[in-house]
Protein backbone atom coordinates (compact mmCIF):
# COMPACT_ATOMS: atom_id res chain seq x y z
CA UNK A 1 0.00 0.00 0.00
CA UNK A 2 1.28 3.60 -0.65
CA UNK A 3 0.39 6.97 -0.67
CA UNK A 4 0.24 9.71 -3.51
CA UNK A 5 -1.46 13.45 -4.11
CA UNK A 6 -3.56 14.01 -6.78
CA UNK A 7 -5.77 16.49 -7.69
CA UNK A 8 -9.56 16.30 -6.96
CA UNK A 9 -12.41 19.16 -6.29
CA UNK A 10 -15.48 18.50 -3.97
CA UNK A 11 -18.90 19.91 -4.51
CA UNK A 12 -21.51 20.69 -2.46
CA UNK A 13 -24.66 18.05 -2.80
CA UNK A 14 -26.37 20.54 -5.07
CA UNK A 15 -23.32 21.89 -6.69
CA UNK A 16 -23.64 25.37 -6.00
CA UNK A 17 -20.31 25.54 -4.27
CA UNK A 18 -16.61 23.86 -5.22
CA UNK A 19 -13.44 23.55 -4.08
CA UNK A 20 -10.36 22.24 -5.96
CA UNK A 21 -7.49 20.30 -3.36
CA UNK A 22 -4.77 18.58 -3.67
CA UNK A 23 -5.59 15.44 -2.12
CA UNK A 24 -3.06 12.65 -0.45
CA UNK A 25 -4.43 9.47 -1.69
CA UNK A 26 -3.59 6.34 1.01
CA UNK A 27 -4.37 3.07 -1.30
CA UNK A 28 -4.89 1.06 1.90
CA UNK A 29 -7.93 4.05 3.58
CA UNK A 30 -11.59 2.96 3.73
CA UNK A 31 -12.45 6.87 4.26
CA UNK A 32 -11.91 10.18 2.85
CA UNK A 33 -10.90 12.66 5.66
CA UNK A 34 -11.33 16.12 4.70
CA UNK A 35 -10.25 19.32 7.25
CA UNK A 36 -14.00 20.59 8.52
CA UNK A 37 -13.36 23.96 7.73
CA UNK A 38 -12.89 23.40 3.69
CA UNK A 39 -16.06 22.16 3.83
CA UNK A 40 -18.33 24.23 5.96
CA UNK A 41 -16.95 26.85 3.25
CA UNK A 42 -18.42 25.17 0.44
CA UNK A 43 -21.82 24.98 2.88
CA UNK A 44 -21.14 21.03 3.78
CA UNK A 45 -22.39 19.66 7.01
CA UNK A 46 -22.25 16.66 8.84
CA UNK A 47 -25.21 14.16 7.99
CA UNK A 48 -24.31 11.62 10.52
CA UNK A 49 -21.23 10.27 12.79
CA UNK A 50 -19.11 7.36 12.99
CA UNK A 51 -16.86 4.95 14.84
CA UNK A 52 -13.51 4.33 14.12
CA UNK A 53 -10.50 2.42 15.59
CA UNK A 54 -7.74 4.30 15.19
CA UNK A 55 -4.36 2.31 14.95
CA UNK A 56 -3.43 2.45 18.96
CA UNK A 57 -6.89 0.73 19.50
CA UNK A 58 -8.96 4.05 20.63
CA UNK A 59 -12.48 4.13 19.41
CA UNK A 60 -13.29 7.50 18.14
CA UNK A 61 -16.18 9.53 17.04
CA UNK A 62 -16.02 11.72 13.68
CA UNK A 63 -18.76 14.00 11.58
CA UNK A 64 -19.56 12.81 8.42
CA UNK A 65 -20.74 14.67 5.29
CA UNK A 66 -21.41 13.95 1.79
CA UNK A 67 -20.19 15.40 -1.09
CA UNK A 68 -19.87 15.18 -4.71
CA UNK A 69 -15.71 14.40 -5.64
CA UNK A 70 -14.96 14.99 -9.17
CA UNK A 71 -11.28 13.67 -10.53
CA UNK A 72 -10.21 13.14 -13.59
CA UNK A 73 -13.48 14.40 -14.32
CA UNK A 74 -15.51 11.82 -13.65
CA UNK A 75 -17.90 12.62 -10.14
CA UNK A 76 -19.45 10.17 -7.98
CA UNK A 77 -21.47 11.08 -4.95
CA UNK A 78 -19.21 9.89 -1.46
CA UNK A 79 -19.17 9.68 2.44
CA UNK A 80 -16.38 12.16 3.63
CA UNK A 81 -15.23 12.33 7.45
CA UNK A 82 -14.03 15.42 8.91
CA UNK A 83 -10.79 15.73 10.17
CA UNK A 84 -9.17 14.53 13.32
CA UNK A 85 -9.67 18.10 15.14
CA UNK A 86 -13.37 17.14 15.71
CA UNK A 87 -13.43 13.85 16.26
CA UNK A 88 -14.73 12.68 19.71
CA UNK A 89 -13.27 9.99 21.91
CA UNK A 90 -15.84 7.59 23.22
């Protein structure tokens, strides 16, 4: 597994607002993870939460949105989690 940056931009549901990032891509994540504050910008907000172990066996809480990702231009409608600085330990 590796890791990578590549360009994407993420769109709010009803694509009124963008953003254009240069993403890290991990080949090995289950999740996108996306700092909060790009996305309340673009007028995202959470949707719902959920539970993940983190590597040192902690069970934490995060926000999660959805969002439209475009790359290479081709979109698809995905589950984003907001970043580590609002996540909640249970």
């Amino acid at each position: 597994m590796g890791t990578f940056n590549w360009p994407i931009r993420l769109e709010s549901m009803d694509g009124a607002k963008s953003l254009e990032i240069e993403a890290m891509v991990d080949t090995g994540a289950s999740y996108t993870i996306v700092p909060g504050k790009l996305l309340t910008d673009i007028g995202i907000s959470p949707i719902d939460k959920i539970s993940l172990v983190l590597a040192d066996g902690r069970t934490v809480q995060y926000p999660m949105e959805e969002a439209r990702a475009i790359i290479c231009g081709r979109g698809i409608y995905t589950l984003l989690v907001l970043d580590a600085d609002h996540a909640r330990a249970l």
